[in-house]
Protein backbone atom coordinates (compact mmCIF):
# COMPACT_ATOMS: atom_id res chain seq x y z
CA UNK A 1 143.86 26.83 117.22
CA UNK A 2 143.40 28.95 120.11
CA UNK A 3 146.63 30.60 119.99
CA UNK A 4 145.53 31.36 115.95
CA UNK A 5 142.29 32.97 117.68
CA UNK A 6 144.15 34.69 120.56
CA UNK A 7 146.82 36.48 117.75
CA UNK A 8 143.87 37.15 115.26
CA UNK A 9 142.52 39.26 118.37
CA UNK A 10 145.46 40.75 119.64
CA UNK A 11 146.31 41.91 115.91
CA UNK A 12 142.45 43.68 115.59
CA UNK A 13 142.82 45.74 118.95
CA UNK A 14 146.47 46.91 117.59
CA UNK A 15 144.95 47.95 114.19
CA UNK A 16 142.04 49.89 115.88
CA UNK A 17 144.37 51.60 118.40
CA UNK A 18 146.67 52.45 115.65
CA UNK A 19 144.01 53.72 113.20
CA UNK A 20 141.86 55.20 115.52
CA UNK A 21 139.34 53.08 114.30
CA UNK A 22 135.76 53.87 115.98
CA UNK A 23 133.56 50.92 117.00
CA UNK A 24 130.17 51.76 116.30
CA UNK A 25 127.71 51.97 119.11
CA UNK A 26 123.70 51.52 119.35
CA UNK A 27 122.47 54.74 118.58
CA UNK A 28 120.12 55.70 121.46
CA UNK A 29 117.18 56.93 120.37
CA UNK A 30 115.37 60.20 120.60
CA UNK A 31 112.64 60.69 122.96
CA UNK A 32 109.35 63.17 121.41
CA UNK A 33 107.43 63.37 124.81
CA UNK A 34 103.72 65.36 124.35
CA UNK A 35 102.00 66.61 127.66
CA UNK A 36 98.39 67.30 127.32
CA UNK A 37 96.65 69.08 130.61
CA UNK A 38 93.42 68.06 131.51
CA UNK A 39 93.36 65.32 129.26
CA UNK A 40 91.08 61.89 130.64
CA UNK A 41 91.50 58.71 129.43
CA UNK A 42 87.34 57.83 129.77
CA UNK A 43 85.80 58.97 126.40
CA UNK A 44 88.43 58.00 123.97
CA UNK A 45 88.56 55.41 121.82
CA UNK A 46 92.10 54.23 122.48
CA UNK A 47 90.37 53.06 126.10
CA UNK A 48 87.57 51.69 124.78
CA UNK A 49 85.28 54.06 124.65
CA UNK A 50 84.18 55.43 120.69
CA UNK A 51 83.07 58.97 122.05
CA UNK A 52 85.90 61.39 120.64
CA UNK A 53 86.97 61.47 117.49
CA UNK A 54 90.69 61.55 117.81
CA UNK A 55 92.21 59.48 115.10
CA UNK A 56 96.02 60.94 115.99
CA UNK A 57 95.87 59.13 119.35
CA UNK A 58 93.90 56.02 117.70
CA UNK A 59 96.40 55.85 115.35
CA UNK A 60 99.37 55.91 117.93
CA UNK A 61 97.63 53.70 120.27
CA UNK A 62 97.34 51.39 117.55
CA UNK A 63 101.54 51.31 116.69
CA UNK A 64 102.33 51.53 121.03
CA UNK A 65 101.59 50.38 124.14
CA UNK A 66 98.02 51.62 126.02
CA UNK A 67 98.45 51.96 129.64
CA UNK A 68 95.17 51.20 130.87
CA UNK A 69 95.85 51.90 134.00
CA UNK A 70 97.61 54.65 135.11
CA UNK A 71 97.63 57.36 138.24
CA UNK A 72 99.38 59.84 138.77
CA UNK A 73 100.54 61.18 142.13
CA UNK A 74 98.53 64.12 142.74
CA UNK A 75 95.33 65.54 140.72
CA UNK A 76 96.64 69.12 139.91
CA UNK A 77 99.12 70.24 137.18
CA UNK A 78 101.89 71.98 138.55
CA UNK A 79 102.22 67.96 141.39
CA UNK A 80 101.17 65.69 139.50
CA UNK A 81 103.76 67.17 136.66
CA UNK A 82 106.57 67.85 139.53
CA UNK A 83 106.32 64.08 140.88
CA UNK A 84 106.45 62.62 136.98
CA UNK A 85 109.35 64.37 136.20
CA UNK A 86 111.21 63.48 139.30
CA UNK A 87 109.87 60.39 139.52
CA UNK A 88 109.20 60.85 143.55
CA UNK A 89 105.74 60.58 145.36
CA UNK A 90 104.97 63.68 147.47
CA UNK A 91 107.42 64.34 150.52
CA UNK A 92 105.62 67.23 151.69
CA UNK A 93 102.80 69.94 151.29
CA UNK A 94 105.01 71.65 149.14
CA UNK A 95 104.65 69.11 146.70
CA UNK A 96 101.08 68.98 146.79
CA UNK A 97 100.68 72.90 145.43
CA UNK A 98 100.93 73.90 141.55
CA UNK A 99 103.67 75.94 142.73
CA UNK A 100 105.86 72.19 143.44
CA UNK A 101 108.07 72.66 141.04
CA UNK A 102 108.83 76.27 141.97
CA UNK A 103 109.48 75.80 145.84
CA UNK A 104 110.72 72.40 145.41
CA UNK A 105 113.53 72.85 142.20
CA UNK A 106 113.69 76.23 140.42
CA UNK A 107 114.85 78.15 143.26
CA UNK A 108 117.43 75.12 144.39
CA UNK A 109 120.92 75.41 143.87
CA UNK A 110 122.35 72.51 141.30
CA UNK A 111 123.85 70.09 143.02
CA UNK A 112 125.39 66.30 141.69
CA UNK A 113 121.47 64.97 141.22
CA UNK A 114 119.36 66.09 138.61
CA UNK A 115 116.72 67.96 139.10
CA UNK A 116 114.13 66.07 136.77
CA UNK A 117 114.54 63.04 134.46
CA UNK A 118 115.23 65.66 131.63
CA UNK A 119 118.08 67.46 133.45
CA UNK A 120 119.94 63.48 133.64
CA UNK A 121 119.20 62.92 129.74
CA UNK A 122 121.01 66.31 129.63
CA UNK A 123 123.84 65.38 131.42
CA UNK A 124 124.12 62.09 129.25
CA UNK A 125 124.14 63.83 126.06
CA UNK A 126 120.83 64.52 125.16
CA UNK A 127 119.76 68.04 123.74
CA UNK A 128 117.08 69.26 125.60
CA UNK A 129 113.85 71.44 123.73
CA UNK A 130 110.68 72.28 125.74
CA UNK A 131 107.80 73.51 123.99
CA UNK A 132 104.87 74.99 125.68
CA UNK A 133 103.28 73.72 129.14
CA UNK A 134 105.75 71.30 130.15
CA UNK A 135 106.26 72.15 133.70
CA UNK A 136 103.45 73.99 135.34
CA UNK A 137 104.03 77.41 133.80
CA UNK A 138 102.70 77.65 130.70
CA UNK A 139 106.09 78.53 128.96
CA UNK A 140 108.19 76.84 131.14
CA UNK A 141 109.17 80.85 132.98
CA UNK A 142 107.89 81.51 136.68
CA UNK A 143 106.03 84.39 136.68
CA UNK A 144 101.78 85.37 138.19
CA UNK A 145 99.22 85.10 135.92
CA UNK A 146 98.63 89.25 134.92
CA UNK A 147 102.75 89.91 134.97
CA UNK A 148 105.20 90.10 132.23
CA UNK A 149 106.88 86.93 131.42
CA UNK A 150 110.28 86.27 133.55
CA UNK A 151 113.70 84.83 133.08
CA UNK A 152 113.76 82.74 135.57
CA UNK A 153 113.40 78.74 134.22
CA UNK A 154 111.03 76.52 136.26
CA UNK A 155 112.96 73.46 135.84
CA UNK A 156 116.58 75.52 134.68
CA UNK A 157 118.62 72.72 134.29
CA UNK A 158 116.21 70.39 132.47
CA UNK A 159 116.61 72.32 128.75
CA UNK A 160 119.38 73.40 126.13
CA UNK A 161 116.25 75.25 124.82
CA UNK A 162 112.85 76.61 126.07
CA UNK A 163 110.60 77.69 123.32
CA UNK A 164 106.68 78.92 122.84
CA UNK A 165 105.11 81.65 120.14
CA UNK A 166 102.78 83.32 122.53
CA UNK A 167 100.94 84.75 119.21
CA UNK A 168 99.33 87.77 119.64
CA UNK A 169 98.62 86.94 123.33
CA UNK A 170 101.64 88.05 124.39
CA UNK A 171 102.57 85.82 127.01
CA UNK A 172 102.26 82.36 127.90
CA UNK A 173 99.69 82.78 130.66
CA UNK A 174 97.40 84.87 128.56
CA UNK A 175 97.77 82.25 125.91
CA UNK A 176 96.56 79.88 128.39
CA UNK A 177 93.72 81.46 128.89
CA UNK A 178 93.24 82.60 125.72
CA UNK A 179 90.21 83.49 123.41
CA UNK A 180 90.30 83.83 119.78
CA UNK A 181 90.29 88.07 119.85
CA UNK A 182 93.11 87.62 121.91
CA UNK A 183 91.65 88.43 125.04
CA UNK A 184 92.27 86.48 127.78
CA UNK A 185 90.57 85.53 131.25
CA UNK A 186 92.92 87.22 133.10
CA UNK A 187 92.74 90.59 131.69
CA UNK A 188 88.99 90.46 131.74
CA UNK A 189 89.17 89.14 135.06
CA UNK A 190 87.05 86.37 135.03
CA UNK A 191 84.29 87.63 133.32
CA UNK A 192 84.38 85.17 130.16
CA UNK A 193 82.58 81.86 128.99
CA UNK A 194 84.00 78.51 129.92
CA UNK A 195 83.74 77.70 126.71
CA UNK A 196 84.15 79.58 123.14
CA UNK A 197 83.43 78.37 119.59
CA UNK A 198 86.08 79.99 117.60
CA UNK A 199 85.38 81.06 113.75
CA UNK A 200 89.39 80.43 113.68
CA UNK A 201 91.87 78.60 111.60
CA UNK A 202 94.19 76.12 114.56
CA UNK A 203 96.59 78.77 114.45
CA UNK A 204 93.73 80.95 116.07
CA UNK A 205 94.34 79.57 119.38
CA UNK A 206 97.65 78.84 120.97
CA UNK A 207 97.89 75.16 120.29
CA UNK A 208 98.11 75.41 117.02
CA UNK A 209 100.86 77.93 117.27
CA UNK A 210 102.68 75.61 119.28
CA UNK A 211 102.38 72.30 116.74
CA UNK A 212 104.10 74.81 114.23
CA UNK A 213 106.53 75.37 116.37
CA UNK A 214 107.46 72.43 117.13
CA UNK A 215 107.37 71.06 113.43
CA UNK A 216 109.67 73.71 112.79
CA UNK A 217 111.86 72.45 115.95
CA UNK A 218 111.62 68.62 114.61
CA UNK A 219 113.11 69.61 111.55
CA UNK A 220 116.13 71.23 112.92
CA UNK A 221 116.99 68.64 115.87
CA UNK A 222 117.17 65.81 112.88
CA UNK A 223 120.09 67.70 111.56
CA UNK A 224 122.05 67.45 114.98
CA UNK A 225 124.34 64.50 115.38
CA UNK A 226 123.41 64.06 119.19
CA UNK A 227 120.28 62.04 120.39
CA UNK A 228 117.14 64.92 121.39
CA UNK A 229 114.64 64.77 124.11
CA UNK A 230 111.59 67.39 122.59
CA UNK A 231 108.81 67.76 124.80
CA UNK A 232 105.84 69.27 123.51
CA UNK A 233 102.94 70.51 125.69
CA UNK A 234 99.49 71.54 124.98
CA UNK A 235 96.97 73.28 126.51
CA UNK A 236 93.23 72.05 125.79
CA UNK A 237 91.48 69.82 127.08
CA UNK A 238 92.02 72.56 129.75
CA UNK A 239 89.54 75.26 130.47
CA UNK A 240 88.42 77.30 128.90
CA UNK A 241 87.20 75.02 126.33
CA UNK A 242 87.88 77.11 123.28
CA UNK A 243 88.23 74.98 119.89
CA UNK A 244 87.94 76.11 115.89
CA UNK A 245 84.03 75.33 114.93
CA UNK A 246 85.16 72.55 112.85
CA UNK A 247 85.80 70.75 115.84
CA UNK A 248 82.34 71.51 117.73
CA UNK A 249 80.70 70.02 114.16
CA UNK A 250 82.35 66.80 115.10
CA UNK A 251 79.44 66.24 117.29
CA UNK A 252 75.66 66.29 117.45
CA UNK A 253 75.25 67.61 121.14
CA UNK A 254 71.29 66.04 121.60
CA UNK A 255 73.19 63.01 121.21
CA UNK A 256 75.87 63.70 124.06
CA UNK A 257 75.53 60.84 127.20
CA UNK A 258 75.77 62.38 130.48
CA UNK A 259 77.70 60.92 133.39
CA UNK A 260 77.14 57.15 134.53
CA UNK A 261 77.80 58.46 137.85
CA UNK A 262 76.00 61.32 138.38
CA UNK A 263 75.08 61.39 141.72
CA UNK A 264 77.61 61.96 145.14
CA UNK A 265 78.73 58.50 146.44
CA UNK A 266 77.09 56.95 148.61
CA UNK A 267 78.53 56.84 152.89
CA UNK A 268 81.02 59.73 151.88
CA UNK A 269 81.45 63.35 153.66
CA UNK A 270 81.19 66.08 150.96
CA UNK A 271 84.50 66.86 152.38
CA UNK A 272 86.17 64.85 149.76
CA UNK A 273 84.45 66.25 147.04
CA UNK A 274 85.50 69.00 144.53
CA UNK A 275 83.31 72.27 145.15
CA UNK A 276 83.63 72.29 140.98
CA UNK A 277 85.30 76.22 141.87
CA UNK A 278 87.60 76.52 138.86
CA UNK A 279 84.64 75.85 136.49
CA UNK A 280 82.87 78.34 138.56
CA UNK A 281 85.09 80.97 138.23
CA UNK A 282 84.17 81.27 134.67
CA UNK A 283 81.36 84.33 135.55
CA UNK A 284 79.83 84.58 132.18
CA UNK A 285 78.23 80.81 131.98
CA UNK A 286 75.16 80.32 132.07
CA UNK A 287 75.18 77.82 134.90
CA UNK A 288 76.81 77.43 138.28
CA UNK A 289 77.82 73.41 139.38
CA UNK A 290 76.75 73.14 142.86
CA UNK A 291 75.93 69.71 144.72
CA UNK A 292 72.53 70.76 145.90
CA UNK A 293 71.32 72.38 141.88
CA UNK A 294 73.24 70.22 139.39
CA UNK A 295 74.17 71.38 135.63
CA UNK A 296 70.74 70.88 133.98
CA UNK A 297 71.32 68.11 131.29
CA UNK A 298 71.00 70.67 128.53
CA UNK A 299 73.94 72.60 130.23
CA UNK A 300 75.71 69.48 130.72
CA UNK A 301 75.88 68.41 127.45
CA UNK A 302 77.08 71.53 126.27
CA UNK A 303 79.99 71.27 128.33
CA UNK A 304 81.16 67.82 127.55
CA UNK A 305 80.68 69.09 123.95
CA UNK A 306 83.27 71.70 124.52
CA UNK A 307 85.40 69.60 125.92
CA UNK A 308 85.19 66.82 123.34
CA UNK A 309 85.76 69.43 121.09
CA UNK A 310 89.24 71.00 122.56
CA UNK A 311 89.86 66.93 122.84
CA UNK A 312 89.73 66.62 118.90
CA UNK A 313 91.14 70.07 118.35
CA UNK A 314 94.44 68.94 120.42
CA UNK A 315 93.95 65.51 118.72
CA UNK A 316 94.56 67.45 115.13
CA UNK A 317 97.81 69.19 116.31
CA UNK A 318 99.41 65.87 117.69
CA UNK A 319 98.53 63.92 114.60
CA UNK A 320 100.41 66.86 112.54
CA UNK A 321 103.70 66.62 114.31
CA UNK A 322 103.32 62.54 114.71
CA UNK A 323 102.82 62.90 111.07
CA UNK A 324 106.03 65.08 110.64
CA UNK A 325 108.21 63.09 112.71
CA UNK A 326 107.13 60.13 110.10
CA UNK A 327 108.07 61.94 106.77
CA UNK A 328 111.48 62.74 108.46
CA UNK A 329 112.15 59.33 109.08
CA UNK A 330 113.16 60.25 112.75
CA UNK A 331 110.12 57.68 113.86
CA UNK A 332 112.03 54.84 113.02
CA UNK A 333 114.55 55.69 116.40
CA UNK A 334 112.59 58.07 118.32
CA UNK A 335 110.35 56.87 121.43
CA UNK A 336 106.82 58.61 121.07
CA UNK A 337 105.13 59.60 124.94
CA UNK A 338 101.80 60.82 125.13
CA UNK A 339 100.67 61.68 128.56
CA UNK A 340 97.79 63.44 130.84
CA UNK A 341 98.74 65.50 134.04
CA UNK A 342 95.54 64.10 135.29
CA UNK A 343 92.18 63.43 134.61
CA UNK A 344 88.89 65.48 134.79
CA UNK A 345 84.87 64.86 136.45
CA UNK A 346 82.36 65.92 133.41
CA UNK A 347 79.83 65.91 135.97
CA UNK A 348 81.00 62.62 137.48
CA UNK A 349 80.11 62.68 141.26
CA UNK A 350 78.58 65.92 140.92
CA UNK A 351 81.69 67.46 140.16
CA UNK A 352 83.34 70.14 136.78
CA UNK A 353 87.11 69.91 138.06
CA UNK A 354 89.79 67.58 139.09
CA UNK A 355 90.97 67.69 142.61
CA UNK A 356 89.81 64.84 143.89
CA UNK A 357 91.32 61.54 145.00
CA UNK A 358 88.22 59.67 143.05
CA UNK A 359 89.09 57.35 139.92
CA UNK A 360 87.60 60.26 137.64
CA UNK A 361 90.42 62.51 138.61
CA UNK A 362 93.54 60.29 139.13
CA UNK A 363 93.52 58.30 136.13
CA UNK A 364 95.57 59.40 133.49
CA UNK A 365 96.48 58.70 129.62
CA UNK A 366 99.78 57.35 128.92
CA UNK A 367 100.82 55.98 125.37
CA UNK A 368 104.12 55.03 124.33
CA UNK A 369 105.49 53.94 120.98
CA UNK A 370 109.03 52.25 121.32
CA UNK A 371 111.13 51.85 118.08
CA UNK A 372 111.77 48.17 117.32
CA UNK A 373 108.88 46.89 120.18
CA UNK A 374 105.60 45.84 118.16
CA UNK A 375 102.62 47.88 119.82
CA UNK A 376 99.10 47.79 119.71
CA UNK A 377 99.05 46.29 123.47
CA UNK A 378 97.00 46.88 126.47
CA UNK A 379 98.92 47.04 129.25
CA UNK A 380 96.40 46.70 131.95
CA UNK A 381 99.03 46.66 135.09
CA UNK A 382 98.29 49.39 137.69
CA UNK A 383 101.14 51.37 136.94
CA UNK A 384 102.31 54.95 138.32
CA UNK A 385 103.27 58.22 136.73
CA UNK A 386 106.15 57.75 138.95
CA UNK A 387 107.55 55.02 136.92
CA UNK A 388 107.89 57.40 133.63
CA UNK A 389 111.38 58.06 134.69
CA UNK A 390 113.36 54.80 135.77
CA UNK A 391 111.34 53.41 132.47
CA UNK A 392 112.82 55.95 129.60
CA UNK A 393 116.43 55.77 131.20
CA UNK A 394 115.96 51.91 130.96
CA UNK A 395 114.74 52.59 126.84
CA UNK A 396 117.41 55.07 126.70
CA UNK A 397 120.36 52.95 128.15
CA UNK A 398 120.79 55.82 130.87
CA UNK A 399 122.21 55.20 133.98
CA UNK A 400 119.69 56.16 137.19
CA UNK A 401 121.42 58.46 138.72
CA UNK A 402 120.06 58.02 142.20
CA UNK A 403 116.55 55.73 143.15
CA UNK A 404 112.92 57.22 142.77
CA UNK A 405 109.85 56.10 144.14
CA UNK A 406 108.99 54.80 140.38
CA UNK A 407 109.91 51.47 139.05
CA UNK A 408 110.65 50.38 135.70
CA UNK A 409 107.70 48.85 133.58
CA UNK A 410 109.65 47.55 130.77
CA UNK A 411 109.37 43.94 131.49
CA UNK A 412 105.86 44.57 130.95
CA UNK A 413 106.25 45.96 127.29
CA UNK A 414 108.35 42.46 126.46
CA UNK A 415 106.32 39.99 128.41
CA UNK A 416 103.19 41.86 129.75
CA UNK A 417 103.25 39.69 133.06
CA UNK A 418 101.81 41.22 136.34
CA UNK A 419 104.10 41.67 139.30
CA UNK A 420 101.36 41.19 141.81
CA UNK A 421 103.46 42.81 144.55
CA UNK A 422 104.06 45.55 142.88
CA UNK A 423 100.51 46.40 141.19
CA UNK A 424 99.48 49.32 143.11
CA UNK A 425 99.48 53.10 142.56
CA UNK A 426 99.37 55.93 145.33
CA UNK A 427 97.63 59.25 145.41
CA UNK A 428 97.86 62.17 147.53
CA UNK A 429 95.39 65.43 147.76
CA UNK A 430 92.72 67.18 149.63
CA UNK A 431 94.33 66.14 153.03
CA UNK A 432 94.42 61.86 151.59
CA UNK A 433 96.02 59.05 150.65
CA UNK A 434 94.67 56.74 148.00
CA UNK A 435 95.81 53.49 147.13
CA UNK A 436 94.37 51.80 143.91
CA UNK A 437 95.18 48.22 143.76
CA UNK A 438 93.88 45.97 140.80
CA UNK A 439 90.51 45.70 142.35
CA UNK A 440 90.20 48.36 144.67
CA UNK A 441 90.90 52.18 145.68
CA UNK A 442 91.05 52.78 149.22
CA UNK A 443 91.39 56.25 150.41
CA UNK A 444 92.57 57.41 153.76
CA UNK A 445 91.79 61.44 155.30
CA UNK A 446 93.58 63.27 157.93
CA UNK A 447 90.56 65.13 159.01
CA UNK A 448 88.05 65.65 161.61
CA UNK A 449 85.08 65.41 159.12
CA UNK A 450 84.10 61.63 158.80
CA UNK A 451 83.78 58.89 157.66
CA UNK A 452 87.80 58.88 157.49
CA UNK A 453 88.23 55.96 155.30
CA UNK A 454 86.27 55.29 151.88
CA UNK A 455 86.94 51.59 149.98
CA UNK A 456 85.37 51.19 146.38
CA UNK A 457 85.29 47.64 144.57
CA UNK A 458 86.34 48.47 140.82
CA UNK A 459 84.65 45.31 140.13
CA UNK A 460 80.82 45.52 141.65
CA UNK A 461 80.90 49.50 141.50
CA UNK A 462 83.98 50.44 138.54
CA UNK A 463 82.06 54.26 138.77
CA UNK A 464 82.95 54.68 142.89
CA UNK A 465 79.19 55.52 143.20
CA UNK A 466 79.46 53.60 146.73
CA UNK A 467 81.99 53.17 149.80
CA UNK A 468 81.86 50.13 151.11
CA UNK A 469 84.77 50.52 153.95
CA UNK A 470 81.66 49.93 156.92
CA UNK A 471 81.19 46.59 155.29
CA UNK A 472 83.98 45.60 154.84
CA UNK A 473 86.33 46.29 157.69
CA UNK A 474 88.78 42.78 157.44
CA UNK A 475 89.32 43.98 154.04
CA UNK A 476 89.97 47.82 155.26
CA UNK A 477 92.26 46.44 157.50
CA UNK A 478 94.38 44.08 155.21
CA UNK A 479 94.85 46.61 152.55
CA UNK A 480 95.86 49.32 154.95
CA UNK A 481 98.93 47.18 155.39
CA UNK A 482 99.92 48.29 151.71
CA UNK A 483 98.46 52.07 152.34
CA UNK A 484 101.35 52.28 154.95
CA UNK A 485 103.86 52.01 151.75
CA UNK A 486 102.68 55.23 151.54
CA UNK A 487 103.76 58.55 152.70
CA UNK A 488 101.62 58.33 155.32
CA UNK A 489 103.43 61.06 157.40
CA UNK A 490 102.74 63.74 155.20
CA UNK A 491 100.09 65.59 156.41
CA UNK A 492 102.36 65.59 159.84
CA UNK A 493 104.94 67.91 158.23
């Protein structure tokens, strides 16, 4: 009988070889990845909280996996979206700037490891689209603010194609900063609102130029016979908080709650604080964030109304291209990612900005959809921005080409178990280290200004209003053992 079995065989491979028969393999599937800058996780409903309407990101938090709790690396754009990518914690100051990306890859020579995660789908047969702010620049081009746009590719081996309709802006920086007459902050230098209420269509800001776009882009990739990564990246939540009126009518402002955590935490030097100076920049509003004369509430309310409203304005432009990528029927083998550079104080601790190695800052959104994985799970693991990349090669069946700091979390989208040994997440800014463990964040500075150390119990205090490190130095002590996982030399280089 075996011998039957063993000629039945034998005869199979000689009729494939001779026919050139082709065995059909798993089709990998397509990867839709949508960045959204300044995005935080605290007001939506998709965390638990039923503040902004956004009923695109409800909707795909509701067919995928929430990550409740994820950091990323470092609380600016142009880090936090250089140590993603790569899938590496800082090494050194360079990667601590927005310009990361810029001293760290585009002006590298290519050499046998990719450059980001996208450059190694690349090189394993994925075609490669970038749509507006991906990498730090805006388009994806390195060039200042008030210059003409450049040639020269931030990440220029990560994309077959690198894409963005500037509108009557003209380039990608201006439509950055853009207002719906087409001005921009730059050319009026500084002297604008942090906010607008447009009497525009979507298309009368740059997002919604950019969801067209990459509609149109959708439509063509199904037609290719190779597997696409299409990253999609838009620009509000970030200031200026411009958004169509419809979206401000969302929202009754009187009935806008202010910050749980309004005040500066408790045992802290304002050293570690953010000096809210990018909100400040903005001359024309009416009110200047300072720790010692506060946003009046009025004030405040009327900026977490803009910013709920870019929030539901983005919302609209990812539920349109969700929506397309569901009538072409390229859901059914395409992973969805929806991710936050960082997140963003609304008068938390004082503070209008990121930069800051406080909970309000670090903690990011991060929503993925897997074909053929049943969603509409919490996964409440502290988990890293770092681990975006071994993860998607693991979906994608690609091989790592060389080891990150990042590890994989896809046992935790089939079995949601903890790895308690693993459960932490590292954060690096404003001359610190912070660790957030399950419980607790401990932050370390390399400064003269003390206290040095700051320890908040997510549990007793979940808003950081107090540090606790004085009280609590066995504790300090034993979870400094896991800060030194860190890259604790750093600040030495």
């Amino acid at each position: 009988m075996r011998s039957n079995y063993t000629t039945l065989l034998l005869t199979l491979l000689f009729v494939i070889a001779e026919f050139n028969i082709v065995i059909a393999q798993p089709k990998r599937p397509n990867i839709l990845f949508i960045a959204v800058d300044d995005l935080r996780p605290f007001d939506l409903p998709s965390y638990g909280n039923p503040v902004i309407k956004s009923p695109a990101i409800n909707l795909l938090a509701s067919q995928g996996f929430v990550f409740n709790n994820q950091y990323v690396a470092v609380p600016t754009c142009g880090a936090s979206r250089c140590s993603m990518i790569t899938g590496m914690y800082p090494k050194t100051r360079e990667h601590l700037s927005n310009e990361a990306s810029v001293l760290t890859i585009s002006k590298k020579p290519k050499t046998e490891v990719p450059e980001t995660f996208i450059d190694n789908l690349r090189r394993n047969g994925y075609y490669t689209v970038g749509i507006g702010k991906i990498s730090h620049s805006a388009d994806g081009y390195v060039y200042p603010y008030s210059s003409s746009k450049s040639n020269v590719l931030e990440w220029p081996n990560s994309w077959d194609e690198m894409l963005f309709d500037a509108g009557k802006w003209g380039t990608g920086w201006n439509a950055f900063f853009g207002y719906s007459d087409y001005s921009n902050r730059n050319a009026q230098k500084n002297m604008v609102k942090p906010y607008e209420i447009g009497e525009v269509h979507d298309e009368g800001y740059p997002d919604g130029l950019t969801a067209n776009l990459a509609i149109k882009k959708l439509n063509e990739l199904d037609r290719k016979k190779e597997p696409f990564f299409l990253a999609v990246g838009f620009f509000k939540p970030h200031l200026p908080f411009n958004a169509p009126k419809k979206y401000w009518d969302l929202y009754d402002e009187s009935n806008i709650q202010l910050t749980p955590a309004p005040s500066i935490p408790k045992n802290i030097n304002y050293a570690s604080l953010n000096e809210s100076s990018e909100f400040n920049g903005y001359k024309l509003g009416e009110e200047k964030a300072t720790f010692e004369n506060p946003l009046s509430d009025s004030y405040a309310r009327k900026i977490r109304h803009a910013y709920y409203a870019s929030v539901s304005y983005t919302d609209t432009q990812i539920g349109k291209l969700l929506t397309a990528l569901s009538e072409s029927g390229l859901d059914k083998n395409t992973i969805v990612v929806l991710w936050s550079d960082h997140g963003w104080h609304l008068g938390d601790n004082s503070i209008w900005g990121k930069h800051t190695l406080f909970e309000w800052a670090l903690k990011n959104v991060f929503i993925l959809k897997v074909p053929g994985m049943k969603g509409g799970k919490g996964i409440n693991q502290i988990t890293s921005a770092v681990d975006i990349y071994p993860s998607l090669m693991e979906l994608c069946n690609v091989k790592m080409p060389h080891k990150t700091d990042g590890k994989s979390f896809v046992p935790l989208l089939r079995n949601n178990k903890k790895n308690k040994s693993e459960n932490v997440a590292y954060g690096y800014y404003n001359n610190g280290i912070t660790m957030r463990t399950d419980r607790y964040r401990l932050t370390k500075y390399f400064r003269k200004k003390e206290p040095l150390v700051e320890l908040y119990d997510h549990i007793n205090d979940p808003y950081e209003n107090e540090n606790i490190a004085s009280k609590n130095p066995k504790l300090v002590n034993t979870l400094m053992r896991l800060l030194d996982n860190a890259n604790i030399d750093l600040y030495k280089k």
